[in-house]
C-alpha atoms as a PDB file:
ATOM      1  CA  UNK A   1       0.000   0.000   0.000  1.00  0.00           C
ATOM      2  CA  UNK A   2       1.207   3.267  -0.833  1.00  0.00           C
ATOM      3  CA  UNK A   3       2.214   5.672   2.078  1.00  0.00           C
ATOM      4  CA  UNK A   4      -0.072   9.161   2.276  1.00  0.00           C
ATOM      5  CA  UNK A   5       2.369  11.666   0.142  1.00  0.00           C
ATOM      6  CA  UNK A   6       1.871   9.207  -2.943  1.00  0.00           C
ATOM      7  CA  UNK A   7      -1.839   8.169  -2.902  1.00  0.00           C
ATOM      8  CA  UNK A   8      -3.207  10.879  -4.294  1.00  0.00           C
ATOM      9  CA  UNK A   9      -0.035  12.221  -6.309  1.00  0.00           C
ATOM     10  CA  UNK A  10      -0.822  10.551  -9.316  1.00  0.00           C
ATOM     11  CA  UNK A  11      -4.210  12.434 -10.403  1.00  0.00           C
ATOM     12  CA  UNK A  12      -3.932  15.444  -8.680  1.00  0.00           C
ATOM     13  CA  UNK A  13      -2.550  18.999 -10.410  1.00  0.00           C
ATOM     14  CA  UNK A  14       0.983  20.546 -10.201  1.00  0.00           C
ATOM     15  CA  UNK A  15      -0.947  23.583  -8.292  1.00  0.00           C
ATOM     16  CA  UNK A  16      -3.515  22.304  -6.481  1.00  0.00           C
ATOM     17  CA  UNK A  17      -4.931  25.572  -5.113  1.00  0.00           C
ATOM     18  CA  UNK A  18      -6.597  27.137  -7.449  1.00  0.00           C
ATOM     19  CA  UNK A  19      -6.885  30.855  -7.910  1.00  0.00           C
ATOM     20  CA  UNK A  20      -9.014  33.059  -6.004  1.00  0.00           C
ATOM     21  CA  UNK A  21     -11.871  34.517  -8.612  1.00  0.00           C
ATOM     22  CA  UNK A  22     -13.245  37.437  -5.949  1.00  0.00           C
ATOM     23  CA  UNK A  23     -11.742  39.070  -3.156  1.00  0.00           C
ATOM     24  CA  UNK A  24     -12.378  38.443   0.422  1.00  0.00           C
ATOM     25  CA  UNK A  25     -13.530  40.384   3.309  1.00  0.00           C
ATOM     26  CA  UNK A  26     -14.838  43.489   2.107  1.00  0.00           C
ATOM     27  CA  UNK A  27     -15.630  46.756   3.733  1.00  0.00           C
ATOM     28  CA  UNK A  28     -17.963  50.224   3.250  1.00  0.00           C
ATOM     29  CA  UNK A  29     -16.570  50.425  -0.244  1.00  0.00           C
ATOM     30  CA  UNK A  30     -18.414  46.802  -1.375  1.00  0.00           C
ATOM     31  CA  UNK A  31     -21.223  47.778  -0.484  1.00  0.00           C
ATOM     32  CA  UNK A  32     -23.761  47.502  -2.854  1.00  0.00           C
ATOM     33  CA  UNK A  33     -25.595  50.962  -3.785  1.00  0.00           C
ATOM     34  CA  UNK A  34     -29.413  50.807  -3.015  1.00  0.00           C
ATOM     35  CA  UNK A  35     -30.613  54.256  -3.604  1.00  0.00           C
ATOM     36  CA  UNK A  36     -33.406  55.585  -2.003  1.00  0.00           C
ATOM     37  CA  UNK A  37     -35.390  52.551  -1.400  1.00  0.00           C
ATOM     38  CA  UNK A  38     -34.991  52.356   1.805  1.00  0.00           C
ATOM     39  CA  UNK A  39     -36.352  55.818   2.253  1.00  0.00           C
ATOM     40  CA  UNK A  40     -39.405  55.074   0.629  1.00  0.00           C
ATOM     41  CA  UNK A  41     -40.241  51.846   2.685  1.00  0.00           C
ATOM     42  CA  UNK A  42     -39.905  53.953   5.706  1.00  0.00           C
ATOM     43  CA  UNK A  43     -42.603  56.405   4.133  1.00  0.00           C
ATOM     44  CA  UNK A  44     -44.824  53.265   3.380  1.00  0.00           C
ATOM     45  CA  UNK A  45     -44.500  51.416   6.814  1.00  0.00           C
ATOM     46  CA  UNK A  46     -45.305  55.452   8.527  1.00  0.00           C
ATOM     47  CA  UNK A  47     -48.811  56.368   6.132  1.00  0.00           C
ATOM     48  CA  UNK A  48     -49.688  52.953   6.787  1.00  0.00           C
ATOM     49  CA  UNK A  49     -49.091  53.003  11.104  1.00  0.00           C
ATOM     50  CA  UNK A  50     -50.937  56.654  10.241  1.00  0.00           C
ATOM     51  CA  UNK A  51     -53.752  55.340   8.382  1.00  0.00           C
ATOM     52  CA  UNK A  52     -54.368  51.762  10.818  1.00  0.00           C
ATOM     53  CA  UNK A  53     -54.487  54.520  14.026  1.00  0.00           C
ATOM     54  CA  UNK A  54     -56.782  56.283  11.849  1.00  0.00           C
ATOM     55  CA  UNK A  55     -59.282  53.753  11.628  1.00  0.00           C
ATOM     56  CA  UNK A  56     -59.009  52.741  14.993  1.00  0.00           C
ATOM     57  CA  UNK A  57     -59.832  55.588  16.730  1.00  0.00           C
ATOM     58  CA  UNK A  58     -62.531  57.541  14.447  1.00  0.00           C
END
């Protein structure tokens, strides 16, 4: 039986690791843009709290 170093030497690649296709990690700067769109679901959640007290209390 062949010891662990040669077992797998036969099929695998000179350069095993392959290379890295995106960066890691990240920061402020990957973040991606979403406009205002989180403004206006703020807007939509508040007229809608607005108009539910609304109808409660008339």
């Amino acid at each position: 039986m062949a010891d662990g170093g040669d077992f797998y030497s036969g099929d695998r690649p000179e350069n095993p690791k392959p290379a890295q296709d995106r960066t890691r990690g990240g920061g402020p700067e990957s973040r991606p843009r979403t406009g205002h769109r989180h403004v206006w679901i703020w807007w939509v959640v508040f007229a809608v709290v607005i108009l539910v007290l609304f109808f409660i209390f008339i």
